[in-house]
N, C-alpha and C. Protein backbone atom coordinates (compact mmCIF):
# COMPACT_ATOMS: atom_id res chain seq x y z
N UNK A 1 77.81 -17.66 71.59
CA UNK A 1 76.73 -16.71 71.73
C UNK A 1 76.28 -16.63 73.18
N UNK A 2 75.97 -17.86 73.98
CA UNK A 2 75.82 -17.90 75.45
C UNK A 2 77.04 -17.35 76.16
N UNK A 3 78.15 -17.69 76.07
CA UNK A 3 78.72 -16.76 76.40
C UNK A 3 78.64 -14.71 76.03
N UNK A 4 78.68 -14.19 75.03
CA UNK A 4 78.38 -12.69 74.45
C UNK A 4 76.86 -12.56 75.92
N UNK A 5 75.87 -13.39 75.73
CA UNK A 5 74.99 -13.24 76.54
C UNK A 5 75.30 -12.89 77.54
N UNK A 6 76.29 -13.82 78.18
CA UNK A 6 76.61 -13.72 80.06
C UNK A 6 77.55 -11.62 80.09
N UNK A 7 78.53 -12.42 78.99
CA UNK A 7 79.25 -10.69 79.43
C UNK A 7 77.93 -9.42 78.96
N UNK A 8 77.00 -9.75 78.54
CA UNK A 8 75.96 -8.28 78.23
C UNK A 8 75.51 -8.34 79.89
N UNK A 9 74.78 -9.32 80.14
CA UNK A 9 73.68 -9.40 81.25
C UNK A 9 74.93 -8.57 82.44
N UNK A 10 76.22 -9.24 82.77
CA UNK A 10 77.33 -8.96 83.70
C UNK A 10 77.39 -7.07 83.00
N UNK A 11 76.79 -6.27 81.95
CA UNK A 11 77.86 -5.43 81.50
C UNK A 11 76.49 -4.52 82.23
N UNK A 12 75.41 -4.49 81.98
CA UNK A 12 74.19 -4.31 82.07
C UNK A 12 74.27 -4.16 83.60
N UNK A 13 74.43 -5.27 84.17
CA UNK A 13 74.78 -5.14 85.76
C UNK A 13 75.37 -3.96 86.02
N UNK A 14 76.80 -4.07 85.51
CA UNK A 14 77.75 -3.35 85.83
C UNK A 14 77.26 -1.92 85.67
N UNK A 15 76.58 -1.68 84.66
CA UNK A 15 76.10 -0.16 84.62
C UNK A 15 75.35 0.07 85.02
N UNK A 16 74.03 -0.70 85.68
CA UNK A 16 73.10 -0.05 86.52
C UNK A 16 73.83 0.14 88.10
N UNK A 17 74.27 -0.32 88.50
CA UNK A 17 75.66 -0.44 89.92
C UNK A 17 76.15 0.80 89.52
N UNK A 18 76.42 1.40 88.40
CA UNK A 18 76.93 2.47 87.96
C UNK A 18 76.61 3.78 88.24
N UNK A 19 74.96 3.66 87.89
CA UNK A 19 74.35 5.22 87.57
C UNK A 19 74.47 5.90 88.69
N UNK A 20 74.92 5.99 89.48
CA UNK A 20 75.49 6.68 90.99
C UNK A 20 76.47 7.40 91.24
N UNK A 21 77.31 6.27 90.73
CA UNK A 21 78.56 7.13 90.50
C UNK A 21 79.07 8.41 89.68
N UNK A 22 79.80 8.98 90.33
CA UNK A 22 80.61 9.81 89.76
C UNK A 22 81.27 9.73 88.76
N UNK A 23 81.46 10.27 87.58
CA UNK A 23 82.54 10.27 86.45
C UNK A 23 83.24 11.14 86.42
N UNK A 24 84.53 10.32 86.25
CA UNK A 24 85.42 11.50 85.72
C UNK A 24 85.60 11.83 84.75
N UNK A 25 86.39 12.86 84.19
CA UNK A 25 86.05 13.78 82.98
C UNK A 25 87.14 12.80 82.15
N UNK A 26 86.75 12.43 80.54
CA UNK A 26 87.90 11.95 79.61
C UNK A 26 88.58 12.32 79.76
N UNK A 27 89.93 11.31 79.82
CA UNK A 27 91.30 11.75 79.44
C UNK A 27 91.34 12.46 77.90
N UNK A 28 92.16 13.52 77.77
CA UNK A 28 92.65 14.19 76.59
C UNK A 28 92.48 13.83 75.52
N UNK A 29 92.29 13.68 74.78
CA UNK A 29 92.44 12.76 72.95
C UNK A 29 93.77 12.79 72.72
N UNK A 30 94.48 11.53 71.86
CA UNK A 30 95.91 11.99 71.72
C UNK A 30 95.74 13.01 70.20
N UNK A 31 96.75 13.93 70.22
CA UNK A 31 96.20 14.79 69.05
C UNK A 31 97.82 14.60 68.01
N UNK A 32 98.56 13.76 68.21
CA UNK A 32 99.94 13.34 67.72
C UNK A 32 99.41 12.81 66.42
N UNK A 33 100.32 13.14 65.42
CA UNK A 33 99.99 12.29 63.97
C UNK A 33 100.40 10.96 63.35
N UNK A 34 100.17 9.74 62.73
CA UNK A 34 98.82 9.96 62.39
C UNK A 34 97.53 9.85 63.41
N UNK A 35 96.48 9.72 62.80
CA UNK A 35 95.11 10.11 63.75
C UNK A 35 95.21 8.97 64.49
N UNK A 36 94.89 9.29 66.12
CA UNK A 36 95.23 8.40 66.83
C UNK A 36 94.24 8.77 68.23
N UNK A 37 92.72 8.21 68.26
CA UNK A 37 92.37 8.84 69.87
C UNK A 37 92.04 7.46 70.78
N UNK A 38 92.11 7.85 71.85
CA UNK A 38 92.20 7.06 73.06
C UNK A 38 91.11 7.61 73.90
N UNK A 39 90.80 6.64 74.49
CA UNK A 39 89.91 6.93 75.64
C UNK A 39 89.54 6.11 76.53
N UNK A 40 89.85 6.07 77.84
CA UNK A 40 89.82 4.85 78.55
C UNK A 40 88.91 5.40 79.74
N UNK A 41 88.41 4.17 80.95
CA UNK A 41 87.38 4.61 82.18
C UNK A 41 87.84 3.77 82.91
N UNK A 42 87.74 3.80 84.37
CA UNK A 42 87.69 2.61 85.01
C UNK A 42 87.17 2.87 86.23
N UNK A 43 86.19 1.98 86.68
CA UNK A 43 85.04 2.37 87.85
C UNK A 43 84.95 0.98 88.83
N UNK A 44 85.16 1.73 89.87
CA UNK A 44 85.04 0.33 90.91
C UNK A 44 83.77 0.98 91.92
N UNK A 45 82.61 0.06 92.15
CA UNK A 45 81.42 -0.08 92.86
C UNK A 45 81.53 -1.23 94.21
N UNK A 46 81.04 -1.40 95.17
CA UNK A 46 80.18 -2.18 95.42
C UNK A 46 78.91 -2.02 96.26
N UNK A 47 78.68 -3.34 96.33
CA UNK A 47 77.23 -3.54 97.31
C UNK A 47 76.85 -5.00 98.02
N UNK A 48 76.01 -4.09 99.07
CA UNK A 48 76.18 -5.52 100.17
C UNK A 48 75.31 -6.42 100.29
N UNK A 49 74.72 -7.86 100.51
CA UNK A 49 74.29 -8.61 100.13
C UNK A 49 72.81 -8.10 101.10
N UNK A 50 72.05 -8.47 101.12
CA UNK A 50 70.95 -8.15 102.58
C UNK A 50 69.54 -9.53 102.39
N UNK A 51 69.86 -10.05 101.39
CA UNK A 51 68.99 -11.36 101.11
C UNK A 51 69.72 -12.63 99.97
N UNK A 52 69.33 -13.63 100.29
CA UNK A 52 69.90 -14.51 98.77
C UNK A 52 68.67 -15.65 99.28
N UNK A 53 67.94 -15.74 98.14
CA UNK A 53 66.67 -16.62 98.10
C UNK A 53 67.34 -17.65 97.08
N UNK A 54 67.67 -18.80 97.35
CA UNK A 54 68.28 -19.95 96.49
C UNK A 54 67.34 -20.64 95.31
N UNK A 55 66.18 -20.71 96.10
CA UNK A 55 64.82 -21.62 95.06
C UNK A 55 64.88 -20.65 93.84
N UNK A 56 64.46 -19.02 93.82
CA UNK A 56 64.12 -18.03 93.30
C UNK A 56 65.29 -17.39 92.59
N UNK A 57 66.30 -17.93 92.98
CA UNK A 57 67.78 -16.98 92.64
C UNK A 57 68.06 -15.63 92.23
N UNK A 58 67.48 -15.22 93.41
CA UNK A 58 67.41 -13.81 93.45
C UNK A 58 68.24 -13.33 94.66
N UNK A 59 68.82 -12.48 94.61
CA UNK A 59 69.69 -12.42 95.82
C UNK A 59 69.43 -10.56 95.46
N UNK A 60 69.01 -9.93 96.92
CA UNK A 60 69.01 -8.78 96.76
C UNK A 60 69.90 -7.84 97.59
N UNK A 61 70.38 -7.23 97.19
CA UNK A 61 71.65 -5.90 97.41
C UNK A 61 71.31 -4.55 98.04
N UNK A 62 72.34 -3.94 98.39
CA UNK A 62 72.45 -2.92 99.07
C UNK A 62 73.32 -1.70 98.66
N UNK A 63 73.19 -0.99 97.75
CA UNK A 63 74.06 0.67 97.18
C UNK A 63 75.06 1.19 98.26
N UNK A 64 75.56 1.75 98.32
CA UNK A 64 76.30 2.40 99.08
C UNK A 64 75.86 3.33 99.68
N UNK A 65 75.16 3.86 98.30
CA UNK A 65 73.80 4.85 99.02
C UNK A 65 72.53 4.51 99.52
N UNK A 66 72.44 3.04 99.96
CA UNK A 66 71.57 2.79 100.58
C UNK A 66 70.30 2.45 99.67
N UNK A 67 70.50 2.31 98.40
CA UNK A 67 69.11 1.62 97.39
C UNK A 67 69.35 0.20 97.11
N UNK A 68 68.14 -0.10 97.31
CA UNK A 68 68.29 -1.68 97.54
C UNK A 68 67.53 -1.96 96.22
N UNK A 69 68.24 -3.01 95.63
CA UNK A 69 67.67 -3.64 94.40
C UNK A 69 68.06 -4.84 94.15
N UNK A 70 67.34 -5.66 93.68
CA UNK A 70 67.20 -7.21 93.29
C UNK A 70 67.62 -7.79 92.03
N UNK A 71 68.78 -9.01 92.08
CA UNK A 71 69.49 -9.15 90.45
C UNK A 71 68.69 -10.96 90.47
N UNK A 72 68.42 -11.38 89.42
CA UNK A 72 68.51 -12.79 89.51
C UNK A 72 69.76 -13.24 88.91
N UNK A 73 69.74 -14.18 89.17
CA UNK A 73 71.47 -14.85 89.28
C UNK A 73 70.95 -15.99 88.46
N UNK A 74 71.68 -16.53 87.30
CA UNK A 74 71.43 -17.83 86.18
C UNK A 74 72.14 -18.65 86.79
N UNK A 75 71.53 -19.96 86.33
CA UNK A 75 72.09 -21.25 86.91
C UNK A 75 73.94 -20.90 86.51
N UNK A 76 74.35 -20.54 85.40
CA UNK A 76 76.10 -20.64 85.25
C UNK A 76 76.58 -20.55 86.19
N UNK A 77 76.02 -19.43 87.76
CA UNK A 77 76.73 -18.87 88.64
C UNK A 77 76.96 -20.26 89.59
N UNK A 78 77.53 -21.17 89.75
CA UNK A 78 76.83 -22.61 90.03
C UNK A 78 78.00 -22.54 92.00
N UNK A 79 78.83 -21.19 91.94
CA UNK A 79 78.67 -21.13 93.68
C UNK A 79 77.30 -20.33 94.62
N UNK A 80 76.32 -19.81 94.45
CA UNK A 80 75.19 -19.25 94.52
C UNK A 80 75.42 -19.67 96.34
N UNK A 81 75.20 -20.98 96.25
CA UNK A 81 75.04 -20.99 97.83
C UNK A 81 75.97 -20.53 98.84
N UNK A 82 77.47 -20.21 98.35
CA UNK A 82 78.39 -19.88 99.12
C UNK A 82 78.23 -18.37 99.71
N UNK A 83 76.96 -17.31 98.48
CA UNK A 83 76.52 -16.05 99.16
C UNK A 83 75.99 -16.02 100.36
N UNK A 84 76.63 -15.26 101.24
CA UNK A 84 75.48 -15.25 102.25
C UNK A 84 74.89 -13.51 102.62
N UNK A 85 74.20 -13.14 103.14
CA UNK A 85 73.98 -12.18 103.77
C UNK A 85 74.95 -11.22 104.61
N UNK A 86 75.41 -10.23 103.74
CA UNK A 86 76.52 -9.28 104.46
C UNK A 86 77.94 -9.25 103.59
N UNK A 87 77.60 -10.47 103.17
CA UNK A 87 79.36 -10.72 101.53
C UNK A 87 78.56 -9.20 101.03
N UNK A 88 80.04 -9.07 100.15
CA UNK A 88 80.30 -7.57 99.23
C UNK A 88 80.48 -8.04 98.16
N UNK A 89 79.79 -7.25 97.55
CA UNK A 89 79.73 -7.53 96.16
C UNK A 89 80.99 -6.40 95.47
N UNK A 90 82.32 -6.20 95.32
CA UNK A 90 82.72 -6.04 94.49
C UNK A 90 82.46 -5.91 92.70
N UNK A 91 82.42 -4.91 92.19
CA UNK A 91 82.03 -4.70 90.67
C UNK A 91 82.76 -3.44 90.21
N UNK A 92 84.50 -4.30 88.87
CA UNK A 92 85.24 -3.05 88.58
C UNK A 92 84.87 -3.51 87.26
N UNK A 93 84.23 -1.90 86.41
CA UNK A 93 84.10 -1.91 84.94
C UNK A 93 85.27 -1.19 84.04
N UNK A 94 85.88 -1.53 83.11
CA UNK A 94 86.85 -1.05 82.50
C UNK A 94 86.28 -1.11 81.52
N UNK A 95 86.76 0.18 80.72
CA UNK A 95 86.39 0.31 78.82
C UNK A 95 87.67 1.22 78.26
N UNK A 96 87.79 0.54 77.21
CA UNK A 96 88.71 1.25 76.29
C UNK A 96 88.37 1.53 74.77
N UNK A 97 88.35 2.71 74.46
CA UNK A 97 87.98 2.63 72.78
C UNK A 97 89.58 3.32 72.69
N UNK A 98 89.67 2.99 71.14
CA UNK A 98 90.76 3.46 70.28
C UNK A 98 90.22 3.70 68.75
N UNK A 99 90.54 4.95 68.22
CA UNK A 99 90.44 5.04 66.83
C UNK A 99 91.48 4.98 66.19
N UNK A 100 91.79 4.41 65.00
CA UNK A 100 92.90 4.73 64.35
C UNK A 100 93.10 4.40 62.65
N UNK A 101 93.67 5.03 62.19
CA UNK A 101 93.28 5.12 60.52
C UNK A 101 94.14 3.46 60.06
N UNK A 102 93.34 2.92 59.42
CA UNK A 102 93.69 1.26 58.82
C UNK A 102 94.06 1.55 57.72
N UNK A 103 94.40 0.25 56.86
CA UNK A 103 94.78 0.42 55.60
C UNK A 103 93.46 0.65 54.67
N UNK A 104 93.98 1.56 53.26
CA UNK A 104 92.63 1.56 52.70
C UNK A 104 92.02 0.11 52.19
N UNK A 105 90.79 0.63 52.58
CA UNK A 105 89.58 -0.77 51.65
C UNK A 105 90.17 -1.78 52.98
N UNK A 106 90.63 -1.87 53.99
CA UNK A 106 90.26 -2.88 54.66
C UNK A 106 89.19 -3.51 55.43
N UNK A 107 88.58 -4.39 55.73
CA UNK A 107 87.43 -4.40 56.44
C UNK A 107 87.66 -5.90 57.27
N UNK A 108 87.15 -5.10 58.89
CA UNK A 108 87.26 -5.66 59.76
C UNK A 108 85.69 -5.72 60.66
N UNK A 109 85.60 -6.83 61.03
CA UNK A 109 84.40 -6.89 61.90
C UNK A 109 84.71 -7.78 62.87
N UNK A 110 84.74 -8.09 63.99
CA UNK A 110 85.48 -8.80 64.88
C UNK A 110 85.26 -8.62 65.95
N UNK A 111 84.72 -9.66 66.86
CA UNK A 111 84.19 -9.82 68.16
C UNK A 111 84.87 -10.91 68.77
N UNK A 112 85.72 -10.53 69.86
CA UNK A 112 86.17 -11.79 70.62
C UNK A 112 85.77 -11.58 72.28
N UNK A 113 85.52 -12.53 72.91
CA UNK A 113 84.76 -12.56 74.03
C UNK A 113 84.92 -13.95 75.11
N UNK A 114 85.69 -13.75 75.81
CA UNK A 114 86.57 -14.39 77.24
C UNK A 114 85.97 -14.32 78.38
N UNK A 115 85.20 -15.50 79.08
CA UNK A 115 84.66 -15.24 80.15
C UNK A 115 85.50 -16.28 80.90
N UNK A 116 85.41 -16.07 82.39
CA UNK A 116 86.56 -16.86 83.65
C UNK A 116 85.52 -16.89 84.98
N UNK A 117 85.52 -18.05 85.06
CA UNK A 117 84.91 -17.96 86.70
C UNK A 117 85.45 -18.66 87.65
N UNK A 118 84.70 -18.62 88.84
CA UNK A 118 85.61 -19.15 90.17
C UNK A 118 85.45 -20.63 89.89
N UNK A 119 86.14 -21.36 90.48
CA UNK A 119 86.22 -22.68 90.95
C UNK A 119 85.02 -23.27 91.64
N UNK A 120 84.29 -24.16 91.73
CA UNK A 120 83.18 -24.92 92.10
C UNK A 120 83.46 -25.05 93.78
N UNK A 121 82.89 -24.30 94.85
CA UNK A 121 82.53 -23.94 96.07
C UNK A 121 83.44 -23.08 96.46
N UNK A 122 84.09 -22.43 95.60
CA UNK A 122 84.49 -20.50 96.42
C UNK A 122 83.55 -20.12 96.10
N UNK A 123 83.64 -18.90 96.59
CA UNK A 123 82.85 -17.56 96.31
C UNK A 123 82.77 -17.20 95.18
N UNK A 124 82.00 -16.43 94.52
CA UNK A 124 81.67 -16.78 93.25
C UNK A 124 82.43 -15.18 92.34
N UNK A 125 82.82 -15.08 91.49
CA UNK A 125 83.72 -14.60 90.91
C UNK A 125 83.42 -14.88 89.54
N UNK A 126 83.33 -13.28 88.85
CA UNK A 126 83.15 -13.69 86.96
C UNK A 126 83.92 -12.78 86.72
N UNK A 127 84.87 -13.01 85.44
CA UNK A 127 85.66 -11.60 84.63
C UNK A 127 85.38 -12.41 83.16
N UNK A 128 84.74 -10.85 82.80
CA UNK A 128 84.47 -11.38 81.07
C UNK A 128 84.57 -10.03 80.46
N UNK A 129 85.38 -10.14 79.50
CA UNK A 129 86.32 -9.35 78.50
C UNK A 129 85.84 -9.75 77.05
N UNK A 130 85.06 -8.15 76.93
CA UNK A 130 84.90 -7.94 75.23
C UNK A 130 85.34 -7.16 74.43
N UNK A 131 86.11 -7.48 73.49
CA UNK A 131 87.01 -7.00 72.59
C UNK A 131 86.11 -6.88 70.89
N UNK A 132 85.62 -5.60 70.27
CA UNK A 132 84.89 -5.67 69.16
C UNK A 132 86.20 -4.47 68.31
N UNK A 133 86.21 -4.72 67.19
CA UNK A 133 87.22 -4.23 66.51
C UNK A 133 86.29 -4.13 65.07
N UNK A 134 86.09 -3.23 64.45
CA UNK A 134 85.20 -2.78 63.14
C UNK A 134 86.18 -1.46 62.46
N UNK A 135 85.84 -1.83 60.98
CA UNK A 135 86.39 -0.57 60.48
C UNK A 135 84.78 0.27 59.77
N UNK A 136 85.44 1.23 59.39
CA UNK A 136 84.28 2.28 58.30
C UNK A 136 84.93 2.99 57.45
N UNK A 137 84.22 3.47 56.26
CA UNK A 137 84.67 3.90 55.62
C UNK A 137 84.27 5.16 55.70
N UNK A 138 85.21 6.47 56.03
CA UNK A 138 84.46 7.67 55.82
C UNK A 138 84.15 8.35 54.33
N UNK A 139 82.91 8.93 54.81
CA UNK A 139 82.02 9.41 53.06
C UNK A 139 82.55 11.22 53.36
N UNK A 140 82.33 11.98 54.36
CA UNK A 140 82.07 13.43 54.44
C UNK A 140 82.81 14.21 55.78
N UNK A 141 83.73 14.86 55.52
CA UNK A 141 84.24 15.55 56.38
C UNK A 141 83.26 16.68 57.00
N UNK A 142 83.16 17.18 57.52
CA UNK A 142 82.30 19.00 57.84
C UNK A 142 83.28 18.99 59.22
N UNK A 143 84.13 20.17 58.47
CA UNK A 143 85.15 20.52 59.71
C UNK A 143 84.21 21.72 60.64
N UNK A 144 83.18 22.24 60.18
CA UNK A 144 82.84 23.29 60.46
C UNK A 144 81.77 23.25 61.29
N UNK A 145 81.01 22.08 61.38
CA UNK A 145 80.12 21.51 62.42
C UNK A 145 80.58 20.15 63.10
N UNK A 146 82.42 19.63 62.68
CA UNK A 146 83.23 19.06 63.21
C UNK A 146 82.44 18.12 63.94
N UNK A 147 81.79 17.31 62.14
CA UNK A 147 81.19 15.91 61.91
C UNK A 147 81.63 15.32 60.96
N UNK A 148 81.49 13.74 61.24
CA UNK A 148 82.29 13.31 59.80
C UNK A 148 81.34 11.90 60.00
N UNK A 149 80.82 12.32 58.51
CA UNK A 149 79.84 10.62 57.94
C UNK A 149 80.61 9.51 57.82
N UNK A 150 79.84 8.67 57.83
CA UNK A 150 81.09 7.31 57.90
C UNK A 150 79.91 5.96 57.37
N UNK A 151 80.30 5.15 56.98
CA UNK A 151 79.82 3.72 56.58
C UNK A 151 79.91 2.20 57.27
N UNK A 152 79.98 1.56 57.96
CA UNK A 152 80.38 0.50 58.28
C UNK A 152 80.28 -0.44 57.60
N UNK A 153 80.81 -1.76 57.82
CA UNK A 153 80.61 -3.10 56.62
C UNK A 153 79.54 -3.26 56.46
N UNK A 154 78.68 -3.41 57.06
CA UNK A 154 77.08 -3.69 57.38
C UNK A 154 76.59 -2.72 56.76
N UNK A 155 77.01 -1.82 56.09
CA UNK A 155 75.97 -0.74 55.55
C UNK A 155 75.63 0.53 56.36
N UNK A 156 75.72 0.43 57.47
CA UNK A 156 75.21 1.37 58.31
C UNK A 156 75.99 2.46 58.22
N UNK A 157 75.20 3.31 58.01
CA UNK A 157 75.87 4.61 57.96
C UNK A 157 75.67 6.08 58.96
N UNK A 158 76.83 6.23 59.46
CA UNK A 158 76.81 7.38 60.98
C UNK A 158 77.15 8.45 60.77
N UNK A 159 76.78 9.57 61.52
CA UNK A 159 77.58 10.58 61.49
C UNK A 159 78.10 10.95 63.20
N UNK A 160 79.29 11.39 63.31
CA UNK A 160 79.49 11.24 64.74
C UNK A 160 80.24 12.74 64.49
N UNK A 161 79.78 13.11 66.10
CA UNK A 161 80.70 14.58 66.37
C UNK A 161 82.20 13.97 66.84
N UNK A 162 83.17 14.81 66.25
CA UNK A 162 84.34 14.85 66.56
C UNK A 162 85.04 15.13 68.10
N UNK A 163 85.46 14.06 68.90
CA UNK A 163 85.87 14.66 69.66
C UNK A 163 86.85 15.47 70.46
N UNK A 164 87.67 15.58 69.37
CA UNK A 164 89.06 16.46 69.11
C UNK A 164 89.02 17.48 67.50
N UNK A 165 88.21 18.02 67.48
CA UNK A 165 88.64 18.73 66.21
C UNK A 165 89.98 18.73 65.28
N UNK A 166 91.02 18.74 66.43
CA UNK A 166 91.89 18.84 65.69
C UNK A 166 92.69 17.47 65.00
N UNK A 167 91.92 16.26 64.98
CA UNK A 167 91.78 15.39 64.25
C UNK A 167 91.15 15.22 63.26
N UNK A 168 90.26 16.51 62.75
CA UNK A 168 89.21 16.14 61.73
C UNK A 168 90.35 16.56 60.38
N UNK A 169 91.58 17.31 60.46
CA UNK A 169 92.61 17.66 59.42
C UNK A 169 93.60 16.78 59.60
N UNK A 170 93.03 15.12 60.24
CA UNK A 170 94.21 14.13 59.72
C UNK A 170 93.54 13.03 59.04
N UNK A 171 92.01 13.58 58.51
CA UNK A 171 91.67 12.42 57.74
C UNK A 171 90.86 12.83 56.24
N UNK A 172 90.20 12.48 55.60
CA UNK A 172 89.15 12.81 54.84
C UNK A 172 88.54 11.78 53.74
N UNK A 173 87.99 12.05 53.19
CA UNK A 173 86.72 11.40 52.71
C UNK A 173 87.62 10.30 51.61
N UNK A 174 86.92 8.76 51.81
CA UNK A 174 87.82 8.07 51.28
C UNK A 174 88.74 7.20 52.13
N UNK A 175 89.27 7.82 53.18
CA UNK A 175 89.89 6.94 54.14
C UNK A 175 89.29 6.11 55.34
N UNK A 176 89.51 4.87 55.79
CA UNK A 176 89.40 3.89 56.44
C UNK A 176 89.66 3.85 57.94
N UNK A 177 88.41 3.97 59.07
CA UNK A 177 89.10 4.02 60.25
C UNK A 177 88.92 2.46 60.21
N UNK A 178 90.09 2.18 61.79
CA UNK A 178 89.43 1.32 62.42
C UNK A 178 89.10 1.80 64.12
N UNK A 179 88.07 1.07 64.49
CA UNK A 179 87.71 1.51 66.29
C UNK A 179 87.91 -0.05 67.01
N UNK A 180 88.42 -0.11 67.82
CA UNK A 180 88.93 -1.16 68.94
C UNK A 180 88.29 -0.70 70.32
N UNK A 181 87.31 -1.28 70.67
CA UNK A 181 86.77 -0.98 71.92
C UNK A 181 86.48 -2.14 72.48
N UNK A 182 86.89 -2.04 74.06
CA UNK A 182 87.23 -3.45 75.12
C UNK A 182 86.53 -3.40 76.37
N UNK A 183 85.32 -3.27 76.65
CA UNK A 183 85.07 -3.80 77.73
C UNK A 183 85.56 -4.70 78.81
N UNK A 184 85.15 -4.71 79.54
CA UNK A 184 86.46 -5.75 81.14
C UNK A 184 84.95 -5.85 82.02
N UNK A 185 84.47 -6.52 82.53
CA UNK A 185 83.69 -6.53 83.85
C UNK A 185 84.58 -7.91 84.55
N UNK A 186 84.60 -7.29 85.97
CA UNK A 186 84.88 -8.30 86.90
C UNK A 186 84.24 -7.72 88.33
N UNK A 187 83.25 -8.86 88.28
CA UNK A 187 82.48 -9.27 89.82
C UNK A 187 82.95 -10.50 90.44
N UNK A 188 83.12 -9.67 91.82
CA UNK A 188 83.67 -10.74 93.16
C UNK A 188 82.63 -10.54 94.51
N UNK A 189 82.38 -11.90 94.75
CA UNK A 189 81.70 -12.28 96.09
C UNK A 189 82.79 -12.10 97.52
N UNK A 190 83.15 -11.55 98.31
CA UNK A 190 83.84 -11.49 99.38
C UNK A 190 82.75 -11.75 100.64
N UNK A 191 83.42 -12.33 101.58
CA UNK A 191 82.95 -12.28 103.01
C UNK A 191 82.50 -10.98 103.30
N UNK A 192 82.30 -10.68 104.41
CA UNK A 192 81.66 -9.68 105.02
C UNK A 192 83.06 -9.05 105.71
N UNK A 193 83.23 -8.26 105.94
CA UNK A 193 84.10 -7.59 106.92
C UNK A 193 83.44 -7.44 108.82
N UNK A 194 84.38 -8.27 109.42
CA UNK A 194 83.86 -8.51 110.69
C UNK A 194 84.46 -7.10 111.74
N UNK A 195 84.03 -6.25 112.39
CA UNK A 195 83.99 -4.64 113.09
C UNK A 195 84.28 -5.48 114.52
């Protein structure tokens, strides 16, 4: 669970470092049979160090665009002192979802979660990889407002817009997705670049 913690707080990071950036537009849906969509991102940020208070463990940053904002850093990060003033903060976020039709009545709920850090006095370095895999059961097609209700194990029940229409005539009511979606964050401390 302390670990799931570290990759949220690192994912959380990663997307406020984010809101700046540019996106690019989804790749295509695959529209090949059976139902099969994809969708992947991958975003590389950084920012430059301009304070690191050790007592306080707060070390505050620098945007590219020039907004400066303040992260606290948890004891796990245990190279902290090797930051100094002017290191780059490197931060690449990767996500992948996949839909794809399972066997019927199967049910999957599944969270696996891999965190890696640097060695005790480099620079400090985290990659933590979350992998959640769930099925649902769909209840209601509507090709025509190209929505389809759905159930999860837990009870919860969604309705989501389609994002390929022309997937909504490879499934229907009764059948079993499953969704595989993978998060990746990896943050790196680098030196400074000397001009």
């Amino acid at each position: 669970m302390k670990s799931a913690c570290k990759v949220l707080v690192i994912g959380l990071l990663a997307l406020s470092m984010f809101a700046c950036a540019k996106t690019p537009p989804p790749p295509a849906p695959d529209t090949t049979t059976p139902l099969t969509w994809q969708s992947s991102e991958l975003k590389t940020t950084v920012a430059t160090v301009t304070a690191v208070n050790l007592k306080t463990r707060k070390v505050t940053l620098r945007s590219p665009e020039g907004r400066a904002f303040t992260i606290h850093v948890g004891k796990d990060v245990v190279n902290l002192r090797q930051v100094k003033k002017g290191d780059v903060i490197t931060v690449t976020f990767s996500r992948e979802l996949e839909v794809f039709l399972a066997e019927p009545g199967e049910q999957i709920n599944e969270q696996t979660v891999v965190v890696a850090t640097a060695k005790p006095g480099s620079k400090p370095r985290g990659v933590g990889v979350t992998q959640t895999i769930v099925t649902a059961k769909i209840y209601a097609v509507d090709k025509a407002n190209q929505l389809v209700k759905m159930e999860f194990i837990d009870g919860t029940d969604v309705v989501v817009k389609a994002q390929n229409p022309a997937n909504l005539d490879k499934v229907k009511a009764g059948d079993t997705i499953a969704i595989s979606y993978i998060e990746a964050v990896d943050i790196a401390v680098n030196k400074k670049v000397k001009r």
